[in-house]
Protein backbone atom coordinates (compact mmCIF):
# COMPACT_ATOMS: atom_id res chain seq x y z
CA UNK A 1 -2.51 -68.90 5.75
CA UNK A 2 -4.76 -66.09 4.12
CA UNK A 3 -4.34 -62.30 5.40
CA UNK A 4 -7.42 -60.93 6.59
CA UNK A 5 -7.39 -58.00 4.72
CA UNK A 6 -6.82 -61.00 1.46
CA UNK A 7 -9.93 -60.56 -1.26
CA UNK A 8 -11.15 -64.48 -1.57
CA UNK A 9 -14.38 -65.83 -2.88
CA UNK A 10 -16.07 -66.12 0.79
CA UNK A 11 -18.62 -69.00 0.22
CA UNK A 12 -16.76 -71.78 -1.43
CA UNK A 13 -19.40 -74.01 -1.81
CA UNK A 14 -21.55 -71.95 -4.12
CA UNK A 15 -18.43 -70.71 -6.31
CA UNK A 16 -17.44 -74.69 -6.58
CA UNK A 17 -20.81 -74.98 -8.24
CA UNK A 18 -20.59 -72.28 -10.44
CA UNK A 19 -20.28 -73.19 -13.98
CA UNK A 20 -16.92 -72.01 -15.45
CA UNK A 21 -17.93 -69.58 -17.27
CA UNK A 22 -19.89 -67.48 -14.51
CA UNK A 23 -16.92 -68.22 -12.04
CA UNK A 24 -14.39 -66.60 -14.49
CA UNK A 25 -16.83 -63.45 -14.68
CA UNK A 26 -17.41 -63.72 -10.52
CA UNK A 27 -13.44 -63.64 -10.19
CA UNK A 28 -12.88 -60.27 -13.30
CA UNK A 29 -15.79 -58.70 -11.36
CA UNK A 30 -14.04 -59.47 -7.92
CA UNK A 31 -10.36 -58.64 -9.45
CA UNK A 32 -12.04 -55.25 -10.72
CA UNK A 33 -13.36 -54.38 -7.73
CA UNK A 34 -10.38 -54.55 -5.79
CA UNK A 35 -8.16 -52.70 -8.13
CA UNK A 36 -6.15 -49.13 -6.31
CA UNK A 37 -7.17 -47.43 -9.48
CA UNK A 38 -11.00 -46.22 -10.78
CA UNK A 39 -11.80 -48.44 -13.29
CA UNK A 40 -15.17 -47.76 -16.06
CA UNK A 41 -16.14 -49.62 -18.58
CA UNK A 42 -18.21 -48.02 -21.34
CA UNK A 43 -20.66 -48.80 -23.65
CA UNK A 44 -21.00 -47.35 -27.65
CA UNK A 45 -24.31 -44.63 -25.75
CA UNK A 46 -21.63 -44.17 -23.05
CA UNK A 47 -22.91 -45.20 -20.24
CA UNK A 48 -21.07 -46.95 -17.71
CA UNK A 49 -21.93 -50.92 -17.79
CA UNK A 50 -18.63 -51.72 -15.37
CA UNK A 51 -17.10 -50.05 -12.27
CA UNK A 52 -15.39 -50.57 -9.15
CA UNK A 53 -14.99 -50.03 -5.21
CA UNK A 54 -12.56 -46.72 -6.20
CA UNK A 55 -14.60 -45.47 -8.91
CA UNK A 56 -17.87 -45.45 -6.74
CA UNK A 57 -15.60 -43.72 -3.93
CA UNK A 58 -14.59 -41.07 -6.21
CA UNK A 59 -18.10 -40.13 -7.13
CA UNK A 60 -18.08 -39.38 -3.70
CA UNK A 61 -15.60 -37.51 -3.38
CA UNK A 62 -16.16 -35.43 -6.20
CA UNK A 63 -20.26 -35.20 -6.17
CA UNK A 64 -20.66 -36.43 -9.66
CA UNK A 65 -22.79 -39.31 -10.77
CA UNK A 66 -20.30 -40.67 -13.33
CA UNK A 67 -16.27 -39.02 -12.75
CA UNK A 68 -15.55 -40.75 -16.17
CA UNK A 69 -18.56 -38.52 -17.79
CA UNK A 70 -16.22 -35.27 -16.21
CA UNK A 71 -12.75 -36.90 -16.81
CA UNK A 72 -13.83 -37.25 -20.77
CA UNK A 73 -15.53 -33.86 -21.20
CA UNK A 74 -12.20 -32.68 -20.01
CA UNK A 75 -10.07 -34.96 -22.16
CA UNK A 76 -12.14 -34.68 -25.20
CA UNK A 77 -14.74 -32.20 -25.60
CA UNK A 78 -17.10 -33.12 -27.97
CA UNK A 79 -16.85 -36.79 -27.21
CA UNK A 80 -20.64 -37.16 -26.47
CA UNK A 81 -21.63 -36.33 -30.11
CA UNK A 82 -18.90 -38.98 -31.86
CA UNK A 83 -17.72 -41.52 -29.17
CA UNK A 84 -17.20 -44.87 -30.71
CA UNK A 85 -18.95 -47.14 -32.79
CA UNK A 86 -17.28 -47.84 -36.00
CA UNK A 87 -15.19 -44.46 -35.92
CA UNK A 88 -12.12 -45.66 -32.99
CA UNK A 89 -12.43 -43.18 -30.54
CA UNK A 90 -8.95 -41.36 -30.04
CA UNK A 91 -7.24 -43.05 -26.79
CA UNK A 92 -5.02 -41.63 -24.20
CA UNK A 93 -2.77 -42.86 -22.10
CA UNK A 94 -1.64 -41.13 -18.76
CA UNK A 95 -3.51 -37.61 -18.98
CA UNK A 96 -2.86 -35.68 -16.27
CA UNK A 97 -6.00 -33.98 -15.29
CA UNK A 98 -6.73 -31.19 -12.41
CA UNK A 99 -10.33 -31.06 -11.13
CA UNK A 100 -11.06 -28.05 -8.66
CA UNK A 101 -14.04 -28.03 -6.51
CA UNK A 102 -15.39 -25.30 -4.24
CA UNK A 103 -14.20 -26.91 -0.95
CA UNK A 104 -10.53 -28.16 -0.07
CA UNK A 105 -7.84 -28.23 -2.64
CA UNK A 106 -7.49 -29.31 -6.43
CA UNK A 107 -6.89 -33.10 -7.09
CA UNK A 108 -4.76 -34.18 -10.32
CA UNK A 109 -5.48 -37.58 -11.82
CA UNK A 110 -3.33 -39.69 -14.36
CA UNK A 111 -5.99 -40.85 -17.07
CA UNK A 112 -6.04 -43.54 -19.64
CA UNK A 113 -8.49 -44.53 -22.23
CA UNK A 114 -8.28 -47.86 -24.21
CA UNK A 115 -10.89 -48.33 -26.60
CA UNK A 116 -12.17 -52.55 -26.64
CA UNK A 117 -13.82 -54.57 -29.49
CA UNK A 118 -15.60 -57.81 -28.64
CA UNK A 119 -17.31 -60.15 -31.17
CA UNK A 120 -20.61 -61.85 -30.76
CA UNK A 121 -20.62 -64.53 -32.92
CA UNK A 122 -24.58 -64.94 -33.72
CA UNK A 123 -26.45 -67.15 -36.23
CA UNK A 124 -26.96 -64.51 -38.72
CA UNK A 125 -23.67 -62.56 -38.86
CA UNK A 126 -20.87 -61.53 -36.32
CA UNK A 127 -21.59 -58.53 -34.19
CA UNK A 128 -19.42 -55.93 -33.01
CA UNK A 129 -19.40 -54.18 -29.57
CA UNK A 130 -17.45 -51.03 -28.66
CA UNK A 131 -16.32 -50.74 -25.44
CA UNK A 132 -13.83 -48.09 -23.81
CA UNK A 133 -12.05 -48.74 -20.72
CA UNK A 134 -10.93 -45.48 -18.78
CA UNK A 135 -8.52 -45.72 -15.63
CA UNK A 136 -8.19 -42.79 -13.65
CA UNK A 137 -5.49 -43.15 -11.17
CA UNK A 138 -5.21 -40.38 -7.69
CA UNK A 139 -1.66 -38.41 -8.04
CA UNK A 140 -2.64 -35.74 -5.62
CA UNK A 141 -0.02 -36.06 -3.34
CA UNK A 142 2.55 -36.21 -5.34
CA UNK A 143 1.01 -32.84 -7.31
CA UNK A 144 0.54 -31.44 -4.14
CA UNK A 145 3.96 -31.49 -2.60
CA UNK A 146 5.34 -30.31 -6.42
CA UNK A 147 2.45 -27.40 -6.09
CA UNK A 148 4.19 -26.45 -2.84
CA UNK A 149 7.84 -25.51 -4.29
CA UNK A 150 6.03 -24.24 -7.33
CA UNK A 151 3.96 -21.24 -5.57
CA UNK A 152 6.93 -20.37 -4.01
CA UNK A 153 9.25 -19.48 -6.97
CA UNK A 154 5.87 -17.87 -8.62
CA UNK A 155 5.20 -15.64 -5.93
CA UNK A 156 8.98 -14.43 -6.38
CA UNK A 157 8.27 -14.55 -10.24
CA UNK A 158 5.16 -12.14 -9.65
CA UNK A 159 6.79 -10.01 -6.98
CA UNK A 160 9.61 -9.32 -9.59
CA UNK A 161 7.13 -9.20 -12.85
CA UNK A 162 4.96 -6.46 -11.01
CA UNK A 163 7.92 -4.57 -9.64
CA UNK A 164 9.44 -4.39 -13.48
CA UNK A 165 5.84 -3.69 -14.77
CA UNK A 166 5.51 -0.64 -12.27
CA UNK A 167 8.88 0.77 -13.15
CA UNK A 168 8.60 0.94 -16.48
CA UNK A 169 5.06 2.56 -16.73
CA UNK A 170 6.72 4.81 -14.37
CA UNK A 171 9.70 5.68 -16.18
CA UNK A 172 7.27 5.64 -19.41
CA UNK A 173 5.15 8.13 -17.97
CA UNK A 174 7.74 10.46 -16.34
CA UNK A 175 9.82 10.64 -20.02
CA UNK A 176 6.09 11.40 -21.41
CA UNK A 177 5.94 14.15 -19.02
CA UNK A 178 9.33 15.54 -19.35
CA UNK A 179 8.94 15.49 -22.99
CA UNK A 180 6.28 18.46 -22.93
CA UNK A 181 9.36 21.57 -21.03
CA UNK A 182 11.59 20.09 -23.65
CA UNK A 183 9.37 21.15 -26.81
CA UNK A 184 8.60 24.44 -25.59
CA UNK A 185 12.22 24.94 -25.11
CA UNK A 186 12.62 23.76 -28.87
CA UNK A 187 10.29 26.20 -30.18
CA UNK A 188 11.09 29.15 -28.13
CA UNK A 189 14.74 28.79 -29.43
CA UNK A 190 12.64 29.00 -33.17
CA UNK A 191 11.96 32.13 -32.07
CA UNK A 192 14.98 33.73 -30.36
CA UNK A 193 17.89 32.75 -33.13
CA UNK A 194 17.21 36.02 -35.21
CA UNK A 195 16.54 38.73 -32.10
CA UNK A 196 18.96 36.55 -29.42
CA UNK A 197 21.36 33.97 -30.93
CA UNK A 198 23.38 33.60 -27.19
CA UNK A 199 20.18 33.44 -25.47
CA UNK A 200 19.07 30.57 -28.18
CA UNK A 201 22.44 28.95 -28.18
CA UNK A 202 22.51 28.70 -24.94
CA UNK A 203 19.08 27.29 -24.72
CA UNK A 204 20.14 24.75 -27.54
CA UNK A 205 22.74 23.39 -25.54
CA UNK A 206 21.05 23.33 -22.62
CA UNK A 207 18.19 20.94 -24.64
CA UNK A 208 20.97 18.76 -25.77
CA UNK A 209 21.81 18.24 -22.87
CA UNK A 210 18.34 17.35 -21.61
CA UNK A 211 17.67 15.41 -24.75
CA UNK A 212 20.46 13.00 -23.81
CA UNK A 213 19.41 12.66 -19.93
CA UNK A 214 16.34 11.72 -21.32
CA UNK A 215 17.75 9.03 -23.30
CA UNK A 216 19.94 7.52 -20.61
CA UNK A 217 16.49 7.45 -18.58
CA UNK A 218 15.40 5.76 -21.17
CA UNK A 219 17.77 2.77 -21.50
CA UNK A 220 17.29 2.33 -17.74
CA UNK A 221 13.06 0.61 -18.86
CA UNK A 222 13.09 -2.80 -18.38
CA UNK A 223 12.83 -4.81 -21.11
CA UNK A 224 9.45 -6.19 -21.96
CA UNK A 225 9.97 -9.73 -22.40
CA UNK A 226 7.60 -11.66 -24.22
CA UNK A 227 6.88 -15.17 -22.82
CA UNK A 228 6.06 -18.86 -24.94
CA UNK A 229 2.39 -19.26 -25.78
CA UNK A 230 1.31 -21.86 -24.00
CA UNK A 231 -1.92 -24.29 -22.84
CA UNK A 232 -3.59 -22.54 -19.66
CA UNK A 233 -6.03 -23.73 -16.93
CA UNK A 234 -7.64 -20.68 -15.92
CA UNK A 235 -8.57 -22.54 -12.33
CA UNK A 236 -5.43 -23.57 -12.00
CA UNK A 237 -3.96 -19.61 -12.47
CA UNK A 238 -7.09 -18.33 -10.52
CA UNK A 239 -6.20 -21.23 -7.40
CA UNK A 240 -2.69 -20.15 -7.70
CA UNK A 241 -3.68 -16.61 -6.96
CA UNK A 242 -5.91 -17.08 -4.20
CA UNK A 243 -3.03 -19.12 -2.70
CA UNK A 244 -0.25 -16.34 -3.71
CA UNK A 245 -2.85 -14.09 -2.09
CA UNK A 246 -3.77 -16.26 1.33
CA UNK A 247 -1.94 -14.10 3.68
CA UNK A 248 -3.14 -11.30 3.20
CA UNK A 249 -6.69 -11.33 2.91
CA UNK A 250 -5.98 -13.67 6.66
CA UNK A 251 -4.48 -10.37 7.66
CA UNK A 252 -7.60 -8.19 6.90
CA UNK A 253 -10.10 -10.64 7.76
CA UNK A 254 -11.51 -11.72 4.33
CA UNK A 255 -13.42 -15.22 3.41
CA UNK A 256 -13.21 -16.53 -0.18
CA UNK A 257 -16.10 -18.27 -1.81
CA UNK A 258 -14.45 -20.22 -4.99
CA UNK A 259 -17.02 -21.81 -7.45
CA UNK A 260 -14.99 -23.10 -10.76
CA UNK A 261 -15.98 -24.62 -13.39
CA UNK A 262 -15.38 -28.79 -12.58
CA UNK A 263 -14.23 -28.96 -16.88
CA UNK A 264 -12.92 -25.83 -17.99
CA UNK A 265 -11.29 -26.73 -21.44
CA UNK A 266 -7.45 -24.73 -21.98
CA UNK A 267 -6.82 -21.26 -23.34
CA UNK A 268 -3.76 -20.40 -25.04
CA UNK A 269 -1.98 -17.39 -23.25
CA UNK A 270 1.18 -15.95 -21.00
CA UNK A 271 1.29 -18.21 -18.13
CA UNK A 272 2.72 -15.63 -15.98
CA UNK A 273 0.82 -12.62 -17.82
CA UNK A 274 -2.32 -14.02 -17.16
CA UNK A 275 -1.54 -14.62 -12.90
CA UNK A 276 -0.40 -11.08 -12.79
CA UNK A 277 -3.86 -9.92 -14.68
CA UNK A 278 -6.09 -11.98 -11.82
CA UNK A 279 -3.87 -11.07 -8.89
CA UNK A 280 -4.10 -7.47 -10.12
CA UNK A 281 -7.73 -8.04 -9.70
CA UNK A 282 -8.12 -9.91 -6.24
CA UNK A 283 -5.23 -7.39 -5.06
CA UNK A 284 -7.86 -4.53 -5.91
CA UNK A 285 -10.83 -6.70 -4.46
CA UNK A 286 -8.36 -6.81 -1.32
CA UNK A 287 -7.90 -3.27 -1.21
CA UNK A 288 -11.22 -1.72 -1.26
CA UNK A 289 -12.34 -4.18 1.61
CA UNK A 290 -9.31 -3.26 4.05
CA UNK A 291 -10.65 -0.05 4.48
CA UNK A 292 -10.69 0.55 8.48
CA UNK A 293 -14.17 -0.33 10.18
CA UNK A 294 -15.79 -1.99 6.72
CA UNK A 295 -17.84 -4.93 7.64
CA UNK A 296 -18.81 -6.94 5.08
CA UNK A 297 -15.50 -8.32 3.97
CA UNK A 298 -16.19 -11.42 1.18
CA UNK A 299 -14.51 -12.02 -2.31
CA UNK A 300 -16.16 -14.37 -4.55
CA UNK A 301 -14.79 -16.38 -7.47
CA UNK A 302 -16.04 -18.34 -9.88
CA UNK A 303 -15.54 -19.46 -13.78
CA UNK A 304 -17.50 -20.96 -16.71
CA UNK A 305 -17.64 -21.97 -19.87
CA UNK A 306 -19.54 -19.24 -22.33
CA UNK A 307 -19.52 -19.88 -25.49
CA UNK A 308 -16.34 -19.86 -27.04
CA UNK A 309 -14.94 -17.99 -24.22
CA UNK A 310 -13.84 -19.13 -20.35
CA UNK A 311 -15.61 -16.33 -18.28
CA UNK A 312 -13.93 -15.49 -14.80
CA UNK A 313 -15.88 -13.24 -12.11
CA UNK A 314 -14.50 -11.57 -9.09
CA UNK A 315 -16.81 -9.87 -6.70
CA UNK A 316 -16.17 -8.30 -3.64
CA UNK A 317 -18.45 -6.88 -1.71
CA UNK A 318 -16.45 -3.28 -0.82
CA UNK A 319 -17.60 0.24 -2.27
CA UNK A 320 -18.05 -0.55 -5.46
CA UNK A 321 -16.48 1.76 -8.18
CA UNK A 322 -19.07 5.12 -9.44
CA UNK A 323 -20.25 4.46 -12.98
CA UNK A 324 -18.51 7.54 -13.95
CA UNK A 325 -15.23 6.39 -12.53
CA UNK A 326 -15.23 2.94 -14.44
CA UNK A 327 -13.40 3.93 -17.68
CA UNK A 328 -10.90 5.96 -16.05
CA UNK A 329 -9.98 3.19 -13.36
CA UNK A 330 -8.12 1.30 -16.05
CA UNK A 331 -6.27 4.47 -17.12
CA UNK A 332 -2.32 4.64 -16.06
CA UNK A 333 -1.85 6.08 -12.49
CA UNK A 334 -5.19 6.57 -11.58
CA UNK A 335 -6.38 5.79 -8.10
CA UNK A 336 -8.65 6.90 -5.30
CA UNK A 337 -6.39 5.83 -2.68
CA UNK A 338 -4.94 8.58 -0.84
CA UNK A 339 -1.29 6.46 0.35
CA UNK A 340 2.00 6.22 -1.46
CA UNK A 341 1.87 2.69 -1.58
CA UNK A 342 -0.92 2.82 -4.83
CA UNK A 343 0.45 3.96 -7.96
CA UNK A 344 -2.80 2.90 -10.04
CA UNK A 345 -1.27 1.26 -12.40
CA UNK A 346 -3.03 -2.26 -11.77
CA UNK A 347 -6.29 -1.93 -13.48
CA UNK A 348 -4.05 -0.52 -16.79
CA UNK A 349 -2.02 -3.76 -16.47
CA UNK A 350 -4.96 -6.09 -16.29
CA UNK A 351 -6.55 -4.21 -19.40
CA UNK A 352 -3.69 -4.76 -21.41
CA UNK A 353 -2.93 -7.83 -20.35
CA UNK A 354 -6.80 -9.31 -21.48
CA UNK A 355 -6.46 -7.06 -24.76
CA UNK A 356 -2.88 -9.06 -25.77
CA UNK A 357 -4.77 -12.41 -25.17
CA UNK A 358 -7.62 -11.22 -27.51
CA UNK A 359 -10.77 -10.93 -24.44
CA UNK A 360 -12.48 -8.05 -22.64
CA UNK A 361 -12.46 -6.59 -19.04
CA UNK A 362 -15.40 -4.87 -17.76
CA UNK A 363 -16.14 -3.21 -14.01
CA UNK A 364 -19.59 -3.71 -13.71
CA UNK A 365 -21.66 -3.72 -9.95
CA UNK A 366 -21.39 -6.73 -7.78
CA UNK A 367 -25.19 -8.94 -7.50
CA UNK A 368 -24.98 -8.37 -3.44
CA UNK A 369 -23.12 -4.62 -3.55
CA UNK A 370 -19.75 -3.64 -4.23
CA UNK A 371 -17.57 -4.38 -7.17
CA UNK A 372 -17.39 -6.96 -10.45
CA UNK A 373 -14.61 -7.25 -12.21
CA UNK A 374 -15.48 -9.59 -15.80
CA UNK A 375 -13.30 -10.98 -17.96
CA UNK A 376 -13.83 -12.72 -21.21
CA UNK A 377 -10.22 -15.12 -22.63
CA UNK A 378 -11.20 -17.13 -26.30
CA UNK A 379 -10.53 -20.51 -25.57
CA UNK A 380 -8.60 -20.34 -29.51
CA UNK A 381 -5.36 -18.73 -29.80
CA UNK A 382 -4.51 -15.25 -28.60
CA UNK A 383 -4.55 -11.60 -30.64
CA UNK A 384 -1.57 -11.83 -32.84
CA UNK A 385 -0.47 -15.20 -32.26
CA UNK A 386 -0.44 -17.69 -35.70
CA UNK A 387 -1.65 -21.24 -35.30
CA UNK A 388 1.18 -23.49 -33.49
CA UNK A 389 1.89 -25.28 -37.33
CA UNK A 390 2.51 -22.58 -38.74
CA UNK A 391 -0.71 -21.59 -40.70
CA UNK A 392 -1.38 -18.30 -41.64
CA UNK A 393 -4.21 -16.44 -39.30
């Protein structure tokens, strides 16, 4: 006996009159269509000629007209301008892909390509069709639950990062500071060596003595470790953040309106340099709209492709920073926060951290009110970095 839930050919008498030919296409078409995976099929202009039950479904899901359209800009950008004809278009096999969409969370998809040749054999000469098949298979779950243990050793890997950052701009800046006593003792012992040479050896010993306190402070700066260069998806940091980030705009009442980019291609950066530049940001964006009996409390996200360049901007709609103040926000220390807690080193952090990938960060005012932070990342390899083969810059 047949399952219900079985696929079958329902009316029997019209497939048994089918000529062999059409039934074999009825039953690919039927086999197709009941596939678990999205299955396209497309043609040399690249339009889809072929789909299934799944692929429709995923349309849906994601609000496009044609996923595989989105799945190969992502893949291979440029595709649209040499796809296939006589040139075989580079295949893939098992890409794993993360869309992001404004509402609920990011899917991943394993993607495969396999280009297709079929000949027509015609009267005149044989004829040549290029087809490529893409399969896009739905490993969200298993992403998701992996996403889950992964936030939770980077928000220790953040916590730690920012606590090292802060201490050694700290230490940096109190050495700087304790460096200025120190040379006016050096040149006020220039001057009493002829007319009071106790007085001056006394003072030399007492800068030797401060000159090598000052180096023991010295040794105690964390080490700046540099991290591997490697492929980024800005959404993917930016989601990361918000999520890193989740309970404590809850705690102060904030809403988050995230618009990425569907296809944002890859930078190449610091994975974990680059999340502590953004949550620098949305930490700021926090602050300024937990101030007590501030209404309006809304960050906004979003990120696009400019150019050369993946452009992220985060608005909130808070205060908004004075024209005059915007340059010296990203200096060291600097903040108009009036609690212990803010040490103002943040902004400074951010700064650098956008210089050292080879992009920009700008303050600028927010569209509805408040403040805009913009930054600029090259989607090609990062200030200072040589090509991954080896070639000279």
């Amino acid at each position: 006996m047949i399952p219900m839930n079985f696929p079958c050919l329902r009316d029997s008498k019209i497939c048994a009159g089918l000529p062999p030919e059409i039934f074999r296409q009825v039953l690919v078409e039927l086999v197709v269509d009941e596939a678990p995976m999205a299955l396209a099929l497309l043609e040399e202009s690249g339009g889809v000629v072929l789909d299934n039950r799944e692929y429709k479904k995923l349309s849906a899901e994601l609000a496009v007209s044609q996923p595989a359209h989105l799945v190969l800009d992502m893949a291979r950008p440029g595709w649209r301008a040499s796809f296939l004809g006589a040139a075989a278009f580079g295949e893939f096999h098992a890409l794993e892909l993360r869309i992001d969409q404004p509402v609920g969370v990011a899917r991943w998809f394993s993607c495969s390509a396999i280009p297709l040749v079929t000949e027509d054999d015609g009267r005149a000469k044989t004829k040549c069709c290029h087809y490529l098949l893409l399969v896009i298979s739905d490993i969200s779950a298993l992403r998701q639950e992996q996403e889950r243990a992964r936030l939770t050793a980077l928000r220790a890997l953040l916590a730690e990062e920012e606590h090292a950052e802060v201490l050694r701009e700290s230490l940096s800046a109190a050495l700087y500071r304790l460096e200025g006593p120190l040379n006016v003792m050096r040149s006020a012992i220039g001057m009493l060596k002829n007319r009071e040479p106790a007085m001056a050896g006394a003072l030399s010993a007492a800068l030797a003595e401060g000159r090598a306190h000052l180096e023991e402070l010295r040794q105690l700066i964390p080490l700046d470790t540099r991290e591997a260069v490697a492929p980024v998806n800005l959404n993917a940091v930016l989601r990361d953040v918000l999520d890193v980030c989740t309970a404590r705009m809850l705690a102060n009442g904030i809403t988050v309106n995230w618009q990425p980019a569907a296809a944002l291609p890859a930078i190449l950066g610091r994975p974990l340099q680059l999340h502590s530049l953004f949550k620098a940001l949305v930490d700021n964006a926090i602050d300024a709209l937990s101030q007590r009996g501030w209404k309006t409390r809304e960050i906004s996200l979003s990120t696009r492709l400019k150019r050369d360049c993946a452009e992220v901007v985060i608005d909130d709609r808070g205060p908004g920073v004075p024209a005059g103040l915007r340059l010296k926000a990203f200096e060291p220390f600097f903040t108009t926060r009036s609690d212990q807690q803010h040490l103002g080193t943040g902004l400074s952090r951010a700064l650098q951290a956008a210089i050292e990938h080879g992009g920009a960060l700008e303050l600028r005012d927010a569209p509805g009110g408040g403040c805009r932070a913009l930054v600029e990342l090259p989607l090609g390899r990062i200030a200072g970095q040589s090509d991954a083969r080896g070639d000279k810059a």
